[in-house]
PDB file of N, CA and C in Angstrom:
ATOM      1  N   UNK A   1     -11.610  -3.637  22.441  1.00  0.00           N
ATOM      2  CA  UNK A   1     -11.081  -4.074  21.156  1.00  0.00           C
ATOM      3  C   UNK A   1      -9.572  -4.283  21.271  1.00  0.00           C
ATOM      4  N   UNK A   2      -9.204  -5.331  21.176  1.00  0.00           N
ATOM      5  CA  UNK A   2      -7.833  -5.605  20.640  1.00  0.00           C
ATOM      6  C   UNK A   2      -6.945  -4.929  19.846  1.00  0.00           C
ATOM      7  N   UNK A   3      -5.717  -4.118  20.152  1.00  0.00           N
ATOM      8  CA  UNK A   3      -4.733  -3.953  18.599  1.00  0.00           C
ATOM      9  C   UNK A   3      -3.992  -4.879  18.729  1.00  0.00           C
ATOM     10  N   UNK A   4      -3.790  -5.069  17.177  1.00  0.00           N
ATOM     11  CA  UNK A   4      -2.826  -6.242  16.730  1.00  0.00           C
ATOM     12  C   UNK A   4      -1.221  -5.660  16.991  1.00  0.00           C
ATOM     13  N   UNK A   5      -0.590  -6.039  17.280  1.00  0.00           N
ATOM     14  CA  UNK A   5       0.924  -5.805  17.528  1.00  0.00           C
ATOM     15  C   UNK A   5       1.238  -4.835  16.504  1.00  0.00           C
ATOM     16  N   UNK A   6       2.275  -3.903  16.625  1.00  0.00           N
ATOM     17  CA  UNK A   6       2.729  -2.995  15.257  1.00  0.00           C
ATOM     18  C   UNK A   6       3.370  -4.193  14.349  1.00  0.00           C
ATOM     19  N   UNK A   7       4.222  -4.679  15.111  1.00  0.00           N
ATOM     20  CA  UNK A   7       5.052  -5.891  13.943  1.00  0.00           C
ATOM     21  C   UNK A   7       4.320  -6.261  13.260  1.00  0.00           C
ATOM     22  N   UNK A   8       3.547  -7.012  13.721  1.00  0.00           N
ATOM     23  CA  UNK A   8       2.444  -7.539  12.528  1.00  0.00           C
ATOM     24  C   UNK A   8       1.670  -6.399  11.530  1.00  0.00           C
ATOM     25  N   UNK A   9       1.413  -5.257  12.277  1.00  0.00           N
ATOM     26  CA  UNK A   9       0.180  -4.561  11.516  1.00  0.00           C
ATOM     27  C   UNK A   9       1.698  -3.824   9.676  1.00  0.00           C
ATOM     28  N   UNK A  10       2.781  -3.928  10.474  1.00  0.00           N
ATOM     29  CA  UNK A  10       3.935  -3.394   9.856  1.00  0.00           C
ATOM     30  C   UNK A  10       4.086  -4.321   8.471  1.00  0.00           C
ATOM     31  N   UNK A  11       3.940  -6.017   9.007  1.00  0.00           N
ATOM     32  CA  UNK A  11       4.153  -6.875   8.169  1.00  0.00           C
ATOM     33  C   UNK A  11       2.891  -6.380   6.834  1.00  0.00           C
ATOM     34  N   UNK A  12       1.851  -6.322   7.468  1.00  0.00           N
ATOM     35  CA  UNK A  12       0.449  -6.449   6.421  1.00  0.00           C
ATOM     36  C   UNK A  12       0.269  -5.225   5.891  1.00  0.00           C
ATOM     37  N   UNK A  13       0.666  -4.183   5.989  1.00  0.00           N
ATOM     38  CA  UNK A  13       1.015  -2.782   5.166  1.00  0.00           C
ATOM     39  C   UNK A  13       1.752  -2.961   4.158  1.00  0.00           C
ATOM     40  N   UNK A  14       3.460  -3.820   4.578  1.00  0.00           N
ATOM     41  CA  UNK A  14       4.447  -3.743   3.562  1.00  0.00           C
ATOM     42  C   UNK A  14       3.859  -4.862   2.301  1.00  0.00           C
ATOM     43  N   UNK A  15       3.122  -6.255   2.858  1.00  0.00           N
ATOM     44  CA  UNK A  15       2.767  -6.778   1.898  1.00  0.00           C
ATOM     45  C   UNK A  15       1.585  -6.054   1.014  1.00  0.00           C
ATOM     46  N   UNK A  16       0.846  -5.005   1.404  1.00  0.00           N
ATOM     47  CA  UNK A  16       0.110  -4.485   0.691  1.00  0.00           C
ATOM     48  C   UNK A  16       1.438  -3.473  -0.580  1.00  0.00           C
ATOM     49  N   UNK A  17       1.580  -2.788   0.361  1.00  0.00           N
ATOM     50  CA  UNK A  17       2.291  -1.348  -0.488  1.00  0.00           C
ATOM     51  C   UNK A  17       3.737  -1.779  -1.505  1.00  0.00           C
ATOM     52  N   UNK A  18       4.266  -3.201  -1.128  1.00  0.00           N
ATOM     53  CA  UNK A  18       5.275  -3.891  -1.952  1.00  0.00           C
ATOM     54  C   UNK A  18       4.763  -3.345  -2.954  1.00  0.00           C
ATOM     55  N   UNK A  19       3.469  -4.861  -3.482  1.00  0.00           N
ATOM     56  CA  UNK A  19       3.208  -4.921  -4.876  1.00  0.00           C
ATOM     57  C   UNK A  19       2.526  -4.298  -5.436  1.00  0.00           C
ATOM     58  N   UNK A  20       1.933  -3.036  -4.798  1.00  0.00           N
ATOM     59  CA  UNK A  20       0.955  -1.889  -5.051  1.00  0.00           C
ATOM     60  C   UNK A  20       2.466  -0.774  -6.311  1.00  0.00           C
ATOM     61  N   UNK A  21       2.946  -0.405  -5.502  1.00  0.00           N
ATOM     62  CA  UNK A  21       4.502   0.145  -5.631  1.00  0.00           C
ATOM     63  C   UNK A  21       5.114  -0.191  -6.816  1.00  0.00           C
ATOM     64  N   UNK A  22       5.009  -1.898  -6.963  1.00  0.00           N
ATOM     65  CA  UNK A  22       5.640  -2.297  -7.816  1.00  0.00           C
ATOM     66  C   UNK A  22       4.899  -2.693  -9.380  1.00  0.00           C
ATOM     67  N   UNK A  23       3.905  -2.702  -9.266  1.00  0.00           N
ATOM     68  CA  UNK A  23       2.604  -2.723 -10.216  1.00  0.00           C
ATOM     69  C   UNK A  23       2.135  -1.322 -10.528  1.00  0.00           C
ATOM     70  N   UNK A  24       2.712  -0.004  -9.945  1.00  0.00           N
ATOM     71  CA  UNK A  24       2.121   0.919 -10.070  1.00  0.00           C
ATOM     72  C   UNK A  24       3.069   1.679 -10.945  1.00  0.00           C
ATOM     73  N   UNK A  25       4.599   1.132 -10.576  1.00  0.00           N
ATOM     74  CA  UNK A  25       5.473   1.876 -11.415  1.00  0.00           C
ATOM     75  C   UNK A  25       5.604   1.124 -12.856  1.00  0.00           C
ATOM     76  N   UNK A  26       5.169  -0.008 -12.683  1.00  0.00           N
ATOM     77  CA  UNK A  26       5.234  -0.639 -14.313  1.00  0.00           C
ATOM     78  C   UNK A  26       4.528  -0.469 -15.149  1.00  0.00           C
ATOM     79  N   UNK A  27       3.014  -0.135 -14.397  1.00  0.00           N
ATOM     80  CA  UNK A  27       1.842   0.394 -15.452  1.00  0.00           C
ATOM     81  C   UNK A  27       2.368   2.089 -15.931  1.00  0.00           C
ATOM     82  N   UNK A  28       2.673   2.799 -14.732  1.00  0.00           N
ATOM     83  CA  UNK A  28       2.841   4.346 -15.338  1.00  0.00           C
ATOM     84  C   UNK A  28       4.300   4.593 -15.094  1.00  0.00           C
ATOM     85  N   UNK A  29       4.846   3.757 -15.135  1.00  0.00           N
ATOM     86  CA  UNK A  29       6.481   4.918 -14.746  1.00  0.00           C
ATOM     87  C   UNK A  29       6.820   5.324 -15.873  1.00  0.00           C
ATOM     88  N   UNK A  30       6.722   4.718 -17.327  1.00  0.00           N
ATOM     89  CA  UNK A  30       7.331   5.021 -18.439  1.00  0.00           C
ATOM     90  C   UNK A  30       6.805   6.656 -18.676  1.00  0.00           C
ATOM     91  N   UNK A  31       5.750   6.502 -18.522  1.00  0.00           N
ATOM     92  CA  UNK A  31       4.927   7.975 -18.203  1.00  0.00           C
ATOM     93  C   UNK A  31       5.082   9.461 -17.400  1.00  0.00           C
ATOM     94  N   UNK A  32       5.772   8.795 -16.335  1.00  0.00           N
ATOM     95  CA  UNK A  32       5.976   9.742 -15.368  1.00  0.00           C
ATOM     96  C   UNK A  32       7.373   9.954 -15.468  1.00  0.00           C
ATOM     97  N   UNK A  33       8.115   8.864 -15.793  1.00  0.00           N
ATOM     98  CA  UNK A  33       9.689   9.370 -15.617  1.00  0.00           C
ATOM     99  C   UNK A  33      10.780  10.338 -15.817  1.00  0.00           C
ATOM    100  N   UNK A  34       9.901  11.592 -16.733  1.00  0.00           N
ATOM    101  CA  UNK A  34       9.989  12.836 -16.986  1.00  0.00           C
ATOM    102  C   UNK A  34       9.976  14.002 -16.320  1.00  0.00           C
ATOM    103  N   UNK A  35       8.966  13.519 -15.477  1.00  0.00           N
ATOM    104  CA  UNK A  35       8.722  14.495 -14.217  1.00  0.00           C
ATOM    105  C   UNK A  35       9.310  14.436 -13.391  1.00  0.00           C
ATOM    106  N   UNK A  36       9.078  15.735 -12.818  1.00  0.00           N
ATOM    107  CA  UNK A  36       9.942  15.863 -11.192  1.00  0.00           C
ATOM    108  C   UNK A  36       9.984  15.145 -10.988  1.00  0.00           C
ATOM    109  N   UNK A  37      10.394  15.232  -9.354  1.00  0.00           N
ATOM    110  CA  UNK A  37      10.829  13.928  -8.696  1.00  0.00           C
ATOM    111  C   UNK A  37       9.429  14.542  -7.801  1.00  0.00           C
ATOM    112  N   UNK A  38       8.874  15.606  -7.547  1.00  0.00           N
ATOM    113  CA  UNK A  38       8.057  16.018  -6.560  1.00  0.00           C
ATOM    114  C   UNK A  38       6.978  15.600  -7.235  1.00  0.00           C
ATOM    115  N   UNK A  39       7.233  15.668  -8.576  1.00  0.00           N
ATOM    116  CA  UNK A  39       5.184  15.188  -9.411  1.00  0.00           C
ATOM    117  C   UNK A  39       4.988  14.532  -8.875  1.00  0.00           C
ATOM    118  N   UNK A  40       6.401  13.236  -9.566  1.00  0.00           N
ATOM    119  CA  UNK A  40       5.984  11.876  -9.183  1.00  0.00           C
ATOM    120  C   UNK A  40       5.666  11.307  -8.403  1.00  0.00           C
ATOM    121  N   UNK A  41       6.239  11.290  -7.372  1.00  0.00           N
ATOM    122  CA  UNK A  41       6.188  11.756  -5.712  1.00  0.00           C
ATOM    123  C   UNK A  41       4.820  11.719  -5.470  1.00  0.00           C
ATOM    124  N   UNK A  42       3.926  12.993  -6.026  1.00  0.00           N
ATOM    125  CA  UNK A  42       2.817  13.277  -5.677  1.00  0.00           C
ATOM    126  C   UNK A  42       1.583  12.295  -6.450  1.00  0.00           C
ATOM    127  N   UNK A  43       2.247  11.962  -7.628  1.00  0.00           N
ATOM    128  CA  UNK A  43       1.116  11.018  -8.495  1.00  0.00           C
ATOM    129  C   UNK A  43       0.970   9.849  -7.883  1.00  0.00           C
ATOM    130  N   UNK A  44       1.814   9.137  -7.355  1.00  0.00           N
ATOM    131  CA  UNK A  44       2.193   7.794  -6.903  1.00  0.00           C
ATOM    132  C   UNK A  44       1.437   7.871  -5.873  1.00  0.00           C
ATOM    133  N   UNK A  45       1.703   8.814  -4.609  1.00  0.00           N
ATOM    134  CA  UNK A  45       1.073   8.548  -3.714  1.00  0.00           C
ATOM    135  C   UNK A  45      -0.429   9.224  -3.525  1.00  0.00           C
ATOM    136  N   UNK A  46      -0.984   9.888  -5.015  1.00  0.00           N
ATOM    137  CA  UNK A  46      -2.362   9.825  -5.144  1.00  0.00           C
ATOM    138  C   UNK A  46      -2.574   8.894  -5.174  1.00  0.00           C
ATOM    139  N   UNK A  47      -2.660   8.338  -5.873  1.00  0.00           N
ATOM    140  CA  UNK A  47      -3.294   6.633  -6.757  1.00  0.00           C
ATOM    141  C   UNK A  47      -2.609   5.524  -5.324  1.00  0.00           C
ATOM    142  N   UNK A  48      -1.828   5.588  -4.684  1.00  0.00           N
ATOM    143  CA  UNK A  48      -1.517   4.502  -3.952  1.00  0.00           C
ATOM    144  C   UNK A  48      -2.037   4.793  -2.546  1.00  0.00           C
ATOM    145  N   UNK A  49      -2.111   5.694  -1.850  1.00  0.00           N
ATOM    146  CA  UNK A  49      -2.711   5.958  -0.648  1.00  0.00           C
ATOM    147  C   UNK A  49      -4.570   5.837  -0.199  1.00  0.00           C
ATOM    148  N   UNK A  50      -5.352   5.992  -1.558  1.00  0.00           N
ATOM    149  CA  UNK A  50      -6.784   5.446  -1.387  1.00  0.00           C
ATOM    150  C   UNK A  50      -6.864   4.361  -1.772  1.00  0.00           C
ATOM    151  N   UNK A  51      -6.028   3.638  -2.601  1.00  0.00           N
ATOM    152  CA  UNK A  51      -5.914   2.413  -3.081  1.00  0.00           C
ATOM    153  C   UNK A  51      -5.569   1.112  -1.649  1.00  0.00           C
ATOM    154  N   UNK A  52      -4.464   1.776  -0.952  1.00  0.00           N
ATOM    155  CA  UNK A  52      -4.066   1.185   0.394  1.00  0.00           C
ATOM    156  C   UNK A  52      -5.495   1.110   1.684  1.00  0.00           C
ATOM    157  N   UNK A  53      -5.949   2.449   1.749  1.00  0.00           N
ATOM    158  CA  UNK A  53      -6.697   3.031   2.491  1.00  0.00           C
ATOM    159  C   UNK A  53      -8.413   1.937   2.470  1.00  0.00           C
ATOM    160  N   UNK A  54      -8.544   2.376   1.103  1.00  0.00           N
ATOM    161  CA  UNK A  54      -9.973   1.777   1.184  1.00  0.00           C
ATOM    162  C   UNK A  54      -9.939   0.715  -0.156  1.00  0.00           C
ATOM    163  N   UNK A  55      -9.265  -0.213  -0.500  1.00  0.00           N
ATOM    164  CA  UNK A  55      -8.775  -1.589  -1.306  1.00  0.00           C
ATOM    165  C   UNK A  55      -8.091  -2.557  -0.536  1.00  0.00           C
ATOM    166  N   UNK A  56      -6.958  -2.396  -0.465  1.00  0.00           N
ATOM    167  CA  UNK A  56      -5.708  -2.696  -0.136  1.00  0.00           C
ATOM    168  C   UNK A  56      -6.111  -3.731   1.214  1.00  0.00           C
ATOM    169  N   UNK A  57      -5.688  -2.680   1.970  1.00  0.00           N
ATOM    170  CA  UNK A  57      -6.101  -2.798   3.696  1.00  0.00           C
ATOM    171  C   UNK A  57      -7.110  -2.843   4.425  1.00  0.00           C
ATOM    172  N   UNK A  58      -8.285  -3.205   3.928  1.00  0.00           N
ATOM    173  CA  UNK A  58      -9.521  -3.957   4.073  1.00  0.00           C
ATOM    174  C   UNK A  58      -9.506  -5.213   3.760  1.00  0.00           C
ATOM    175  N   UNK A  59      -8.772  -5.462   2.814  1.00  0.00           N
ATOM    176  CA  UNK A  59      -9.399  -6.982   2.115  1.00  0.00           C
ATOM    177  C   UNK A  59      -8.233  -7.811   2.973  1.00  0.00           C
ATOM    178  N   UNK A  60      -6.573  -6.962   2.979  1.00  0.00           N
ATOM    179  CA  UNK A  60      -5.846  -8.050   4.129  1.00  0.00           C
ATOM    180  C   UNK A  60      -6.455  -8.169   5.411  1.00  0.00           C
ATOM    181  N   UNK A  61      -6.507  -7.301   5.723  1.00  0.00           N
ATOM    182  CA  UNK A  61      -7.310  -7.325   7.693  1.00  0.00           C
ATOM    183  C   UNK A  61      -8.304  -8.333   7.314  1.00  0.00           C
ATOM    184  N   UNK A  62      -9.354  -9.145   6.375  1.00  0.00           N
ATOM    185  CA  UNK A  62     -10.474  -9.528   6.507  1.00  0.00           C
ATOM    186  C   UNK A  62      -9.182 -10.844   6.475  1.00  0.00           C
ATOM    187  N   UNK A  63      -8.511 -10.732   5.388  1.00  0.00           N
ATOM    188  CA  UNK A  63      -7.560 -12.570   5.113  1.00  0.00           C
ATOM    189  C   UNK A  63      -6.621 -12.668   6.483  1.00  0.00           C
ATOM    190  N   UNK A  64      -6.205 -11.235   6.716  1.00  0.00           N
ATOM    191  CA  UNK A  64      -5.148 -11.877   8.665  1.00  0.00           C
ATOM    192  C   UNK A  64      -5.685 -11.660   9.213  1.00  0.00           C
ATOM    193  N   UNK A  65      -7.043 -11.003   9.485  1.00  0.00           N
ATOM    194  CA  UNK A  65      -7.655 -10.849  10.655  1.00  0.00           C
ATOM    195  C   UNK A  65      -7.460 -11.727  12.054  1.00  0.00           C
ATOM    196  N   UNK A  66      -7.588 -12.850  11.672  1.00  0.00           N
ATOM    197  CA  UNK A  66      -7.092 -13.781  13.000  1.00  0.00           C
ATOM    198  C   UNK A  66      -5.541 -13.640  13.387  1.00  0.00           C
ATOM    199  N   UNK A  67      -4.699 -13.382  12.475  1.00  0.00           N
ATOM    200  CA  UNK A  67      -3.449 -13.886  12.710  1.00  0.00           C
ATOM    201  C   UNK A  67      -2.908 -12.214  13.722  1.00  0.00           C
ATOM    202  N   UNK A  68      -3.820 -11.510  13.205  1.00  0.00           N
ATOM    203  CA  UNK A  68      -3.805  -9.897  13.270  1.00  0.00           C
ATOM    204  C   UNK A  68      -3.601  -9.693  14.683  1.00  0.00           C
ATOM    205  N   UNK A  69      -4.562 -10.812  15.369  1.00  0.00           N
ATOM    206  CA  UNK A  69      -5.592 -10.368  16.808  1.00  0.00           C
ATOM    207  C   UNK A  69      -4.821 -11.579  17.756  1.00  0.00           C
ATOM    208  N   UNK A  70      -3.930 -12.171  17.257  1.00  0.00           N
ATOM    209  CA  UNK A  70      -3.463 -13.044  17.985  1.00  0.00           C
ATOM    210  C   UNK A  70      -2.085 -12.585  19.112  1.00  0.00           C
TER     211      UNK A  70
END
């Protein structure tokens, strides 16, 4: 089996976790912005780490898959 270069695998993470990040603090930040900095910390990267894991980073690997392996 092939790995895809880190650069690349680096590129298709950040385009995941950008707008994950940035969609995640607009739906709940007004919410959270009270809390620690450790809650938040911890809420964010509940909801964003299975979201990346098994959403996210399945569905890019299937759209770069080629570009991935090149």
């Amino acid at each position: 089996m092939n790995q895809s270069p880190k650069w690349k695998f680096a590129i298709m993470v950040w385009l995941a976790i950008y707008p994950a990040i940035t969609l995640l603090t607009y739906l709940i930040g007004d919410y959270i912005k009270n809390l620690p900095l450790p809650l938040k910390t911890l809420i964010m990267t509940g909801i964003l780490v299975p979201l990346m894991i098994f959403v996210l980073l399945p569905i890019l690997r299937k759209v770069m898959g080629n570009w991935l392996n090149k």
